[in-house]
N, C-alpha and C. Protein backbone atom coordinates (compact mmCIF):
# COMPACT_ATOMS: atom_id res chain seq x y z
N UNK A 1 49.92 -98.98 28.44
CA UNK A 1 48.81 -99.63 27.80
C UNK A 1 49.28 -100.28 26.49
N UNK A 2 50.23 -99.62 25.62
CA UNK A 2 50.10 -100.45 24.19
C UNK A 2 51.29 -101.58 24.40
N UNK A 3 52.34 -100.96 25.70
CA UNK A 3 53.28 -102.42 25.77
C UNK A 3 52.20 -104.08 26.59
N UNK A 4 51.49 -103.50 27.35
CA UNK A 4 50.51 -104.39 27.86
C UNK A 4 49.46 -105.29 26.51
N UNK A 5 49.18 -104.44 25.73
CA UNK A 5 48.30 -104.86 24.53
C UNK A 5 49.53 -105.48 23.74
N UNK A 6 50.84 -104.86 23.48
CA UNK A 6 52.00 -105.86 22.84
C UNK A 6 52.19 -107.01 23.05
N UNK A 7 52.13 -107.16 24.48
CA UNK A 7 52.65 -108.77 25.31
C UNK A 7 51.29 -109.36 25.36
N UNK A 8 50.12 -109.26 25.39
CA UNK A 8 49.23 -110.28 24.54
C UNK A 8 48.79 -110.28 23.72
N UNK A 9 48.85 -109.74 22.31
CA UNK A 9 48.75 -109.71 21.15
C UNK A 9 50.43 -110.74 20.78
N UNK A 10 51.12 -110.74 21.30
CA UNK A 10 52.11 -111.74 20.76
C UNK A 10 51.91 -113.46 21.47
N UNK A 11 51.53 -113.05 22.93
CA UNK A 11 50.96 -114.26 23.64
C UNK A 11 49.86 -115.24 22.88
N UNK A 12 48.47 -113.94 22.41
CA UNK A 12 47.56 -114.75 21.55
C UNK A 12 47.97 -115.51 20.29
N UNK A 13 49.15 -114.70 19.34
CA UNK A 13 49.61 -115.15 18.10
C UNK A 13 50.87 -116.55 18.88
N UNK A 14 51.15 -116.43 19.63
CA UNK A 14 52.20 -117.69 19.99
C UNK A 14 51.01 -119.04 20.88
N UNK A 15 50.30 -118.30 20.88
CA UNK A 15 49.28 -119.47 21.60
C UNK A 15 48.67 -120.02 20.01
N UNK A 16 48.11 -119.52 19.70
CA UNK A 16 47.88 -120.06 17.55
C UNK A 16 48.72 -120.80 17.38
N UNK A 17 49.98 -120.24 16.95
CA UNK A 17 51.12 -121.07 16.57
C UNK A 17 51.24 -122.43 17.17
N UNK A 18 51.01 -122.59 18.57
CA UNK A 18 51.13 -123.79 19.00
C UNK A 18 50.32 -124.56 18.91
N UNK A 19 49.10 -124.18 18.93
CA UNK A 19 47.93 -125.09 18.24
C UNK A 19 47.80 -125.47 17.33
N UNK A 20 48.60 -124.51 15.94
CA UNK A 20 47.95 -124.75 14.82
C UNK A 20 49.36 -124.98 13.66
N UNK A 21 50.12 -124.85 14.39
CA UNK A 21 51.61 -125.03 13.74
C UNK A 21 51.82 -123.38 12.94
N UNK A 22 53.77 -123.64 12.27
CA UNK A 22 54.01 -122.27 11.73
C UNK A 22 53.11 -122.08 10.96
N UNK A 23 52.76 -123.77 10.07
CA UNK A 23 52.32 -123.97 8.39
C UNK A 23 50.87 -123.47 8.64
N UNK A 24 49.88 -123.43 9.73
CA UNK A 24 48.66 -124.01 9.89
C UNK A 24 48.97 -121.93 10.45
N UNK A 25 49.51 -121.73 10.99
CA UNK A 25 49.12 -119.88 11.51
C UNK A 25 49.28 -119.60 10.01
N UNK A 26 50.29 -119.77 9.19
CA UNK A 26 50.65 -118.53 8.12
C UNK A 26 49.28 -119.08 7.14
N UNK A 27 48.67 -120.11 6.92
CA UNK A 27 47.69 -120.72 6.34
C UNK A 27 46.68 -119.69 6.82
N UNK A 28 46.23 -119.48 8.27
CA UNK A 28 45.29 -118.54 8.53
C UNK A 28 45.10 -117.27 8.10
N UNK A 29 46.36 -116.19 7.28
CA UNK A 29 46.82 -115.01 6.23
C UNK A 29 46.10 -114.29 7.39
N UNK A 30 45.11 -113.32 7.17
CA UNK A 30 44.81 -111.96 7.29
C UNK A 30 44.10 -112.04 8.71
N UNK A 31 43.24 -113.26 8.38
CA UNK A 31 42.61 -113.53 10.25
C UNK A 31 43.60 -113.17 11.79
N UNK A 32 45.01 -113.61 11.22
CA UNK A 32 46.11 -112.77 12.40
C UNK A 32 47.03 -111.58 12.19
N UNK A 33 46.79 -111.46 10.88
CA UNK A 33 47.77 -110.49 10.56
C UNK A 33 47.21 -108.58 10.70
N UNK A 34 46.60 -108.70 12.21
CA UNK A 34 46.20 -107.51 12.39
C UNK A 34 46.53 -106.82 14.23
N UNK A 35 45.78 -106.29 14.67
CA UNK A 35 46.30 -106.14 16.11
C UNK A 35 44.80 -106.11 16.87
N UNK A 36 43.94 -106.70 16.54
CA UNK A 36 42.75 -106.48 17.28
C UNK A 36 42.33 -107.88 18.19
N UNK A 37 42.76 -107.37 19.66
CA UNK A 37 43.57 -108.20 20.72
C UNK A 37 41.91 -108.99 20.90
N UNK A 38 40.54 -108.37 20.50
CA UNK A 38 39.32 -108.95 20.99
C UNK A 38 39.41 -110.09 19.71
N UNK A 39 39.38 -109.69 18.69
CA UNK A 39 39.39 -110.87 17.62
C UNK A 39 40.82 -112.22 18.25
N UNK A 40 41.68 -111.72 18.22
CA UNK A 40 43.29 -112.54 18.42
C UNK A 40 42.63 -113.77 19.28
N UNK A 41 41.70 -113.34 20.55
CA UNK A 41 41.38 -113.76 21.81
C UNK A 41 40.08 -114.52 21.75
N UNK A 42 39.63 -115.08 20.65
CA UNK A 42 37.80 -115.18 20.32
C UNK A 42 38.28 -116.79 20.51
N UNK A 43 39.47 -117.55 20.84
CA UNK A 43 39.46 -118.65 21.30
C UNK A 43 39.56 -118.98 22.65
N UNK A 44 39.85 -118.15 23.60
CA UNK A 44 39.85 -118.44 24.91
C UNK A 44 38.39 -118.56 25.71
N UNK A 45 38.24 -119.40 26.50
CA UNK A 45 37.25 -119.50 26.97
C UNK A 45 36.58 -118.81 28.53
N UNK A 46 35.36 -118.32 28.46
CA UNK A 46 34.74 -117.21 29.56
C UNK A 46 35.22 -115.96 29.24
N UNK A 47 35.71 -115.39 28.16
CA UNK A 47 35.68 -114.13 28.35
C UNK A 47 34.63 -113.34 28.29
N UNK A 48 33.77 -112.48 29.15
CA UNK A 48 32.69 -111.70 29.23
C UNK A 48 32.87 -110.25 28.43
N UNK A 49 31.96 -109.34 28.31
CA UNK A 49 31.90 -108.67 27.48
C UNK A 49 32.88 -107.80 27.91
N UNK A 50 32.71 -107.20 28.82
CA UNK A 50 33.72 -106.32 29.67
C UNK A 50 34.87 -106.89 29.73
N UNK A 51 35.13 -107.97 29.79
CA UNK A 51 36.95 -108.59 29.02
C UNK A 51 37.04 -108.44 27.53
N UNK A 52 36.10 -108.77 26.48
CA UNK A 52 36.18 -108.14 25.33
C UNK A 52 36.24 -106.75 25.12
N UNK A 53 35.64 -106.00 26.03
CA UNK A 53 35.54 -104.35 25.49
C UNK A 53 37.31 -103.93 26.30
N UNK A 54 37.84 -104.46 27.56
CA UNK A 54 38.99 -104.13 27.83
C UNK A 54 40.34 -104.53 26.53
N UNK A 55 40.27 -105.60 25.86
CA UNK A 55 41.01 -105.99 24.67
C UNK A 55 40.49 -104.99 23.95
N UNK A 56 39.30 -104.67 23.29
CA UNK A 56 39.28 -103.89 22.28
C UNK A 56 39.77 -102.02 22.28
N UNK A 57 39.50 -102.22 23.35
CA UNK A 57 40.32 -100.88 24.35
C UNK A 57 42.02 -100.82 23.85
N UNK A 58 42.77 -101.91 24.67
CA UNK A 58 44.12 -102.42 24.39
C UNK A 58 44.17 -102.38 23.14
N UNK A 59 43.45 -102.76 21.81
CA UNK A 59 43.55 -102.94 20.76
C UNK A 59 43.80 -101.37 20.17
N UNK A 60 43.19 -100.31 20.40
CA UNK A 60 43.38 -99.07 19.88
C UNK A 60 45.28 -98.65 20.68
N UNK A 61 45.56 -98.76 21.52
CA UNK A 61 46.85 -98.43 22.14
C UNK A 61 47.85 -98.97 21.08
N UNK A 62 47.65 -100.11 20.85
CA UNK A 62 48.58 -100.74 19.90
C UNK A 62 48.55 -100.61 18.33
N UNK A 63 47.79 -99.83 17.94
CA UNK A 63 47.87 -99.88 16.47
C UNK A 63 48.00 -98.19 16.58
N UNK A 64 47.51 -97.58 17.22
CA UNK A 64 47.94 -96.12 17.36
C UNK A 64 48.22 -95.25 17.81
N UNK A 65 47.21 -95.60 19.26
CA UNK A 65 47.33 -94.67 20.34
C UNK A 65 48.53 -94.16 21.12
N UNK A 66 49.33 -95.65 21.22
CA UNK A 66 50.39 -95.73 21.95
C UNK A 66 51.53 -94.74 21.30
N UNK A 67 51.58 -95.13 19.48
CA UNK A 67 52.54 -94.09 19.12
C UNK A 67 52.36 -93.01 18.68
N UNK A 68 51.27 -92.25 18.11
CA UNK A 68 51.22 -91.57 17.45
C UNK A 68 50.15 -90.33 18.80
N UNK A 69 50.79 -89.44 18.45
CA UNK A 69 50.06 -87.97 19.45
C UNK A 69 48.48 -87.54 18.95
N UNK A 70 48.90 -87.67 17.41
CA UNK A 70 47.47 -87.37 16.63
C UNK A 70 47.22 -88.70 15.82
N UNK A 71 45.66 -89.10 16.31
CA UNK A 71 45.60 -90.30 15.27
C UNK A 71 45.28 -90.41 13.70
N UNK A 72 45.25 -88.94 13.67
CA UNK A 72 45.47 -88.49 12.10
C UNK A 72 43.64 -88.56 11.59
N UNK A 73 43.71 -87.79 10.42
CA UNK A 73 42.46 -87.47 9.93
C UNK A 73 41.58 -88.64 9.79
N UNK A 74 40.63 -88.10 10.28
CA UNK A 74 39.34 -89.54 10.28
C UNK A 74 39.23 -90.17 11.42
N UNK A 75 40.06 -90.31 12.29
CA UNK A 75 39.91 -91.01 13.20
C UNK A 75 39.87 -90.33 14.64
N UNK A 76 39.61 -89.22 14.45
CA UNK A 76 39.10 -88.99 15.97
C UNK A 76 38.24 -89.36 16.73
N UNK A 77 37.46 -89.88 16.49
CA UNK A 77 36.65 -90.86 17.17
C UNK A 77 37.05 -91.86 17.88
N UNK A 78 38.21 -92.77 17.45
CA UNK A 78 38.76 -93.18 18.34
C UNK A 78 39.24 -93.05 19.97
N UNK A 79 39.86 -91.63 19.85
CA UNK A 79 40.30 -91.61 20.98
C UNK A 79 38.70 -91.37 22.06
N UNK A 80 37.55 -91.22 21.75
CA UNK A 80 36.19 -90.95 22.09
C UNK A 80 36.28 -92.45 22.23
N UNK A 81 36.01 -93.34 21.56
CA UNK A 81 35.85 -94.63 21.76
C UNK A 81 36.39 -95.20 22.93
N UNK A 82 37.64 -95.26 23.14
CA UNK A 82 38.21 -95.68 24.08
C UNK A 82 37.88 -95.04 25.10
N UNK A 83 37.36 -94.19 25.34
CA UNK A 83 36.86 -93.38 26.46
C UNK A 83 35.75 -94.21 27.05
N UNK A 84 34.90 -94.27 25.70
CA UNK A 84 33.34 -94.49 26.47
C UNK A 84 33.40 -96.13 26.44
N UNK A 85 34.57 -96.93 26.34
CA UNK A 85 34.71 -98.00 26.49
C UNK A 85 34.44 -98.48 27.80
N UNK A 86 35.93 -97.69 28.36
CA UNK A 86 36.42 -97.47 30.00
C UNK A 86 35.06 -97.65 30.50
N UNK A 87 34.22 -96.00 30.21
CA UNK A 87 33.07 -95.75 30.79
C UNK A 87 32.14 -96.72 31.34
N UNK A 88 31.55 -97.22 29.77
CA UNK A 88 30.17 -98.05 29.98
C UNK A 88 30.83 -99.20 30.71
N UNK A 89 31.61 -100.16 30.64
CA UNK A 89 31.93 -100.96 31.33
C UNK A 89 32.80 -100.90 33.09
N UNK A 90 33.00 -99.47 33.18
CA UNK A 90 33.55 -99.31 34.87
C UNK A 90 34.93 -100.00 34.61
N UNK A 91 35.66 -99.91 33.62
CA UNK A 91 37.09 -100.71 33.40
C UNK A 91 38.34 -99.98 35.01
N UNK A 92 38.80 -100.60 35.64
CA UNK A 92 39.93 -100.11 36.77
C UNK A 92 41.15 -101.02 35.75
N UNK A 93 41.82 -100.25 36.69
CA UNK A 93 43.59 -100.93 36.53
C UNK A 93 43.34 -102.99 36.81
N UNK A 94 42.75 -102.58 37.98
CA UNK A 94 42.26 -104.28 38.48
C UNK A 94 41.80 -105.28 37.27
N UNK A 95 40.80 -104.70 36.68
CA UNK A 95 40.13 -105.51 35.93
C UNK A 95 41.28 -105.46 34.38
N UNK A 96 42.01 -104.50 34.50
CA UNK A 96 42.96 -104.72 32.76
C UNK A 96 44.14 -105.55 33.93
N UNK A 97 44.39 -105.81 34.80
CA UNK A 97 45.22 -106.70 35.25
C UNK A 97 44.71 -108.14 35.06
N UNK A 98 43.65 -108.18 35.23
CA UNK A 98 42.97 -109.21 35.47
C UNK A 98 42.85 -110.18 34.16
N UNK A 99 42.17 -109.33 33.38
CA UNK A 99 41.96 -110.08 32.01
C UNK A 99 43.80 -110.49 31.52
N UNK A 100 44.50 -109.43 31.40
CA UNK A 100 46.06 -109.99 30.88
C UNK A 100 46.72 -111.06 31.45
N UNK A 101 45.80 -111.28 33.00
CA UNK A 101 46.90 -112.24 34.06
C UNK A 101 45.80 -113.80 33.39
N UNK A 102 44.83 -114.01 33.25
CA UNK A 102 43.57 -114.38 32.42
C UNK A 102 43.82 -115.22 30.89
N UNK A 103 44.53 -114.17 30.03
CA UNK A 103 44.97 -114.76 28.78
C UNK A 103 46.80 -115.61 29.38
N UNK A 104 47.22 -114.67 29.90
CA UNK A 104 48.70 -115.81 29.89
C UNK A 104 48.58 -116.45 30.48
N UNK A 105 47.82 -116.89 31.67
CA UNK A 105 47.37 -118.07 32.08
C UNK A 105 47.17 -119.30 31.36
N UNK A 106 45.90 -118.94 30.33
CA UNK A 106 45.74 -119.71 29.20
C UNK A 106 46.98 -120.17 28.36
N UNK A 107 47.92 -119.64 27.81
CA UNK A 107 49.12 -119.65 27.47
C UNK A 107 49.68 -121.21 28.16
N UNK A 108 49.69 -121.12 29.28
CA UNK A 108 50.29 -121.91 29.96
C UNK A 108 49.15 -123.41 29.65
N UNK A 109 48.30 -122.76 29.88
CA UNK A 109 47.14 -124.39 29.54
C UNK A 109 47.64 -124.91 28.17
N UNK A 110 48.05 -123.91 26.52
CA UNK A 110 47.79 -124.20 25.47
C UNK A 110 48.95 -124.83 25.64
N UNK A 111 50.41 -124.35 26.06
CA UNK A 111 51.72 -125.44 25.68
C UNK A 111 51.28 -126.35 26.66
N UNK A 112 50.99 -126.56 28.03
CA UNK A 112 51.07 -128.09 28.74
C UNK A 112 49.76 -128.96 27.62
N UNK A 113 48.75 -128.63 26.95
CA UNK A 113 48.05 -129.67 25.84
C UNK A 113 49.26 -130.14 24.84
N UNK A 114 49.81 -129.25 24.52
CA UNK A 114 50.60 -129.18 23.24
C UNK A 114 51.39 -130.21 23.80
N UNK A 115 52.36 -130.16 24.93
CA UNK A 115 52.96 -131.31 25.24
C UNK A 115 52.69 -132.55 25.54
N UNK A 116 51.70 -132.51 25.83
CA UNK A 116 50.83 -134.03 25.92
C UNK A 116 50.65 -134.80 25.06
């Protein structure tokens, strides 16, 4: 899960970059300089809620879940979160395939514009 949330959290920040140049991403400061794959992704188009709640899912793997055993004081709730994420939305393996195969797709739309 957090290498899956790695490879599009770098996909979303290299899809920016190409839109918006090095000068025009580092111009954007704090808006990318985080790991929350539902924000990264608020430019692609049709994503439904249940593709947002699967990123925001991915989004906890990568800032903690993935490395750390305990997510340390205060934040136990988290690992509850991601639970009742899964839950309310019926998330399968299918559907976190789906949305990742979904964003790099897009990827591919943003450089063939870029080359045009």
């Amino acid at each position: 899960m957090m290498l899956i949330g790695y490879s599009l959290e770098v996909s979303l920040k290299a899809m920016i970059i190409v839109e918006k140049g090095i000068e025009g991403y580092t111009q954007m400061g704090k808006k990318t300089l985080h790991h929350r794959l539902d924000d990264l992704a608020s430019f692609l188009p049709d994503l439904s809620k249940k593709d947002r709640a699967i990123l925001r899912g991915l989004s906890h793997f990568v800032s903690w879940a993935g490395r750390y055993p305990d997510p340390g004081t205060g934040k136990e709730h988290k690992l509850e979160e991601i639970f009742d994420l899964g839950e309310k939305h019926q998330v399968t393996a299918f559907d976190l395939f789906n949305v990742s195969s979904r964003v790099m797709r897009h990827a591919q739309t943003v450089v063939s514009q870029a080359l045009d």
